[in-house]
Protein backbone atom coordinates (compact mmCIF):
# COMPACT_ATOMS: atom_id res chain seq x y z
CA UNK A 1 15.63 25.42 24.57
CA UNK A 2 17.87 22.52 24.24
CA UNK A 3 16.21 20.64 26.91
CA UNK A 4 13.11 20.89 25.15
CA UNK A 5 14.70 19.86 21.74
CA UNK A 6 15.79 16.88 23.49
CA UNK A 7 12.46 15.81 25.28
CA UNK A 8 10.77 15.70 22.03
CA UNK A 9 13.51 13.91 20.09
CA UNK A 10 12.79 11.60 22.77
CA UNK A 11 9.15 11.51 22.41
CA UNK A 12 9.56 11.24 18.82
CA UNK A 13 12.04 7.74 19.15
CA UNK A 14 9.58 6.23 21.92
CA UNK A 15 6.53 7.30 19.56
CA UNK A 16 8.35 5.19 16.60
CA UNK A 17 9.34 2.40 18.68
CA UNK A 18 5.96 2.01 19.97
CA UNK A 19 4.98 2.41 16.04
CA UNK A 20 7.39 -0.40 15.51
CA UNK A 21 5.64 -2.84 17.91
CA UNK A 22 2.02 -2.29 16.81
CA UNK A 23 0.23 -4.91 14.86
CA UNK A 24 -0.16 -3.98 10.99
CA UNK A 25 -2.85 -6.06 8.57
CA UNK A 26 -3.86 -5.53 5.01
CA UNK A 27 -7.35 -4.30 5.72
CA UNK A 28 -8.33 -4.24 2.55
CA UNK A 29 -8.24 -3.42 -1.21
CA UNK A 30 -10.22 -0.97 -2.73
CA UNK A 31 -10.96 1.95 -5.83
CA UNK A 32 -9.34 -0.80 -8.36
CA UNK A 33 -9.17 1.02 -12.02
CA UNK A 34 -7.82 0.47 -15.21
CA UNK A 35 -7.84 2.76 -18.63
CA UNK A 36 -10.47 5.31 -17.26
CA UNK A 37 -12.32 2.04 -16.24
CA UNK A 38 -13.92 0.63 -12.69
CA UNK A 39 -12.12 -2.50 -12.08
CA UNK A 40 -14.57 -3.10 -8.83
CA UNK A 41 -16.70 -6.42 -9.21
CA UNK A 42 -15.42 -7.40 -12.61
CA UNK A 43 -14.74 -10.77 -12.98
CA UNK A 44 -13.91 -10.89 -16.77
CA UNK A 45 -14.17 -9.71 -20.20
CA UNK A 46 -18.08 -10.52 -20.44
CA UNK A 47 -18.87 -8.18 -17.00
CA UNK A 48 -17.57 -4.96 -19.51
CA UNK A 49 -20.06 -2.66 -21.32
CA UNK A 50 -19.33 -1.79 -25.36
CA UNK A 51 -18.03 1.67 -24.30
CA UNK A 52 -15.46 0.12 -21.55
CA UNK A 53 -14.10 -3.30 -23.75
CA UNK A 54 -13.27 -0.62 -26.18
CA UNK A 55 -11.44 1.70 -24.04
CA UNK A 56 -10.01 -1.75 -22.31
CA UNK A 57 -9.16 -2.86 -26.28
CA UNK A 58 -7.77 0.16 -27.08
CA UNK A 59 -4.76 0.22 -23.60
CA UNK A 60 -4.15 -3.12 -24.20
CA UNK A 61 -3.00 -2.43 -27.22
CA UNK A 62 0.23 -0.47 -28.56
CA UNK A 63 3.25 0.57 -26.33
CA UNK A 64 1.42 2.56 -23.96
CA UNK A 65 1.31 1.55 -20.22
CA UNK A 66 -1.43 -0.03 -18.72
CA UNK A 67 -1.30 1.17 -15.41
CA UNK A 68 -3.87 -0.32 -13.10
CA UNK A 69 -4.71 1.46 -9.51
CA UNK A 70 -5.90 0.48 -6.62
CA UNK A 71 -5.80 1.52 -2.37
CA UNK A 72 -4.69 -0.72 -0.06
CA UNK A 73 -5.72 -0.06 3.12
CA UNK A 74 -3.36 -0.73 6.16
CA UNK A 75 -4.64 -0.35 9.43
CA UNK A 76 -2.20 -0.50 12.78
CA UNK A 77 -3.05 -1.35 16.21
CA UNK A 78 -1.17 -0.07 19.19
CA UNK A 79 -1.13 -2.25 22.05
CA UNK A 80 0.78 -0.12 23.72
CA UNK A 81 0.29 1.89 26.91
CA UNK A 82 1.68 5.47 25.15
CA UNK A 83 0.84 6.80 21.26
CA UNK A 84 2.71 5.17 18.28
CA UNK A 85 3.73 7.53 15.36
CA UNK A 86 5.78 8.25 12.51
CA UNK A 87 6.30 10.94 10.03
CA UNK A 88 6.51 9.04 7.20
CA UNK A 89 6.29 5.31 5.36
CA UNK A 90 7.92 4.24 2.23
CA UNK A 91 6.45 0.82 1.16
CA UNK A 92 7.53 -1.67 -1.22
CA UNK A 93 4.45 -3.92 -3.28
CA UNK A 94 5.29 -7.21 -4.70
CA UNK A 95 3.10 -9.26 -7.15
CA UNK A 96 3.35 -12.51 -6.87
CA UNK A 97 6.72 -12.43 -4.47
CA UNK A 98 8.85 -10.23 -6.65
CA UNK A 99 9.00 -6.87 -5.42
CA UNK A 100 7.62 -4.47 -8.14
CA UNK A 101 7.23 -0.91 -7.28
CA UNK A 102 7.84 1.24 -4.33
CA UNK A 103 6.68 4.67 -3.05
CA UNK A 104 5.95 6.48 0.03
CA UNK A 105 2.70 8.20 2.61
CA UNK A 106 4.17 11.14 3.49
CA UNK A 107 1.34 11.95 5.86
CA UNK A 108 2.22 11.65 9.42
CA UNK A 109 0.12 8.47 11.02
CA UNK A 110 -0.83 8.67 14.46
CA UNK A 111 -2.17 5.95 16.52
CA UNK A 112 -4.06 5.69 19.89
CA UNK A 113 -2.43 3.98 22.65
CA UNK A 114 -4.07 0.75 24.38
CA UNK A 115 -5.66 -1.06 21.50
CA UNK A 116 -6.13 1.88 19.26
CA UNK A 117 -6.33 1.45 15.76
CA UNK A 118 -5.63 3.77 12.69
CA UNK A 119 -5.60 3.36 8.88
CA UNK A 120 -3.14 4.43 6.43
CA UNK A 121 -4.27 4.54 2.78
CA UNK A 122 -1.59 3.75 0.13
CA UNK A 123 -2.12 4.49 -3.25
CA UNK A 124 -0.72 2.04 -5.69
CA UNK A 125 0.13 2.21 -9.20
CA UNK A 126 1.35 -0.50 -11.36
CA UNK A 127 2.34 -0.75 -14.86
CA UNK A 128 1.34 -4.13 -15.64
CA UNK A 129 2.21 -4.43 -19.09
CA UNK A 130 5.84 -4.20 -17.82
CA UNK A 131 5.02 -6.34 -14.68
CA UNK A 132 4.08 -8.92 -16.77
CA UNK A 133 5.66 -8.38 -20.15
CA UNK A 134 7.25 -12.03 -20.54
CA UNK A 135 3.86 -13.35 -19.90
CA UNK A 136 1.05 -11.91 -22.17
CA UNK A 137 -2.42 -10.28 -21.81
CA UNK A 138 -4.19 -13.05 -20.02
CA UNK A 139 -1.71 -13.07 -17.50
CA UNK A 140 -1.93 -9.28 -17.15
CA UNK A 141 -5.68 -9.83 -16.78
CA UNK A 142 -6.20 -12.19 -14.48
CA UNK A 143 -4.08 -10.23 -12.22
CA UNK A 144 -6.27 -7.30 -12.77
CA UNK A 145 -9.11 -9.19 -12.01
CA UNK A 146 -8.20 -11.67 -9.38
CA UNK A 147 -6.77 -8.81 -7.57
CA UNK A 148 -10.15 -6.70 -8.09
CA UNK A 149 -12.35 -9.41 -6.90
CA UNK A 150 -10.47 -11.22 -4.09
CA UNK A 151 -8.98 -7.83 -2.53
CA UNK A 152 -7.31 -8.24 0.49
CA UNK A 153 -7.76 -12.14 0.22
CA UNK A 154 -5.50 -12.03 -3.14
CA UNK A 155 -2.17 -14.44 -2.23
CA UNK A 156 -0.82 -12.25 -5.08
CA UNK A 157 -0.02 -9.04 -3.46
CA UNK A 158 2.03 -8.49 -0.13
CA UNK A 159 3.37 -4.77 1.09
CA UNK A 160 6.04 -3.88 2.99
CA UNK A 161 6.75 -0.43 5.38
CA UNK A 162 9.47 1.38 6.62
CA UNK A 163 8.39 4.49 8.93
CA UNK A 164 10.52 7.39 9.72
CA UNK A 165 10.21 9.92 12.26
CA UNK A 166 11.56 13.40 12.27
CA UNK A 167 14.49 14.73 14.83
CA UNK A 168 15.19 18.14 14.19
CA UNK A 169 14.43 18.38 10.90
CA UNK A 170 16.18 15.38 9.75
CA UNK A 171 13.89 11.96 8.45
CA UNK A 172 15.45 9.18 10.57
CA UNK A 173 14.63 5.38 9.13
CA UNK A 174 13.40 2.35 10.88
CA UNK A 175 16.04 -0.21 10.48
CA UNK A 176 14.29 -2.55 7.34
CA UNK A 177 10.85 -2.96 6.16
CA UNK A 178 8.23 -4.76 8.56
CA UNK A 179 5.64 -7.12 6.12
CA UNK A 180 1.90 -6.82 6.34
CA UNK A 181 0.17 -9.34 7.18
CA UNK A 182 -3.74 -10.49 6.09
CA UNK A 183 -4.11 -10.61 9.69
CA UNK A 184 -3.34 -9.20 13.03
């Protein structure tokens, strides 16, 4: 029984260091909503229906948040000749290299050995009246919409990971974050 708890703690540090070595991009940004409103492919105020510039109007305005979604896709590659995995990730965004918000996937992410590739979704969430309270409602917006149309090609946005792997029931953290790239 104890030999057998140890084996797999074992598995489970080699799985994480191998998860540690893999190559991590931004694959891409996606599902990009604002207000009730599809964010996808809008460039500016004119691309907005009557129904949507009101609804857009209307969260703009007063002290509510304006909290703008999106996924960003990561996808891993193990090059690695045994499987890379971790438990868990908590991630850290920043917009325009301040570090805004932070959160976690705490779905287990498993990943191939020799070459094999996986994606983990994160779903974001950011306030950007408060991101960008010093700097007004254009600058709000053409964050919204850079970030919408570029996607993973926006300089704007970076995202950083720190995995975790589970030993006997205890979440044990990689040592720091490791930044995503654009780019294996």
């Amino acid at each position: 029984m104890v030999l057998a708890g140890i084996f797999t703690a074992c598995q489970s540090i080699r799985q994480m260091r191998n998860f540690t070595q893999c190559a991590f991009r931004l694959q891409g940004l996606s599902k990009f909503t604002a207000a009730g409103i599809d964010f996808s492919e809008k460039r500016g105020l004119t691309d907005f229906n009557f129904t949507d510039a009101a609804k857009l109007t209307s969260a703009l305005g007063g002290n509510n948040p304006f909290v703008f979604s999106f996924l960003a896709n990561v996808e891993v590659k193990n090059p690695n000749s045994e499987p890379a995995a971790v438990t868990r990730l908590d991630w850290i965004l920043a917009v325009d290299g301040k570090d805004v918000i932070d959160g976690a996937v705490n779905t287990p992410v498993q990943v191939a050995p020799d070459g094999g590739l996986a994606t983990m979704p994160v779903a974001v969430h950011l306030d950007l009246k408060k991101i960008f309270a010093n700097e007004g409602r254009d600058a709000l917006l053409g964050f919204a919409f850079d970030t919408a149309t570029k996607g993973n090609n926006s300089t704007r946005v970076a995202l950083k990971v720190k995995p975790y792997i589970n030993i006997a029931g205890f979440a044990i953290p990689y040592p720091g974050y490791i930044t995503i790239k654009k780019d294996f």
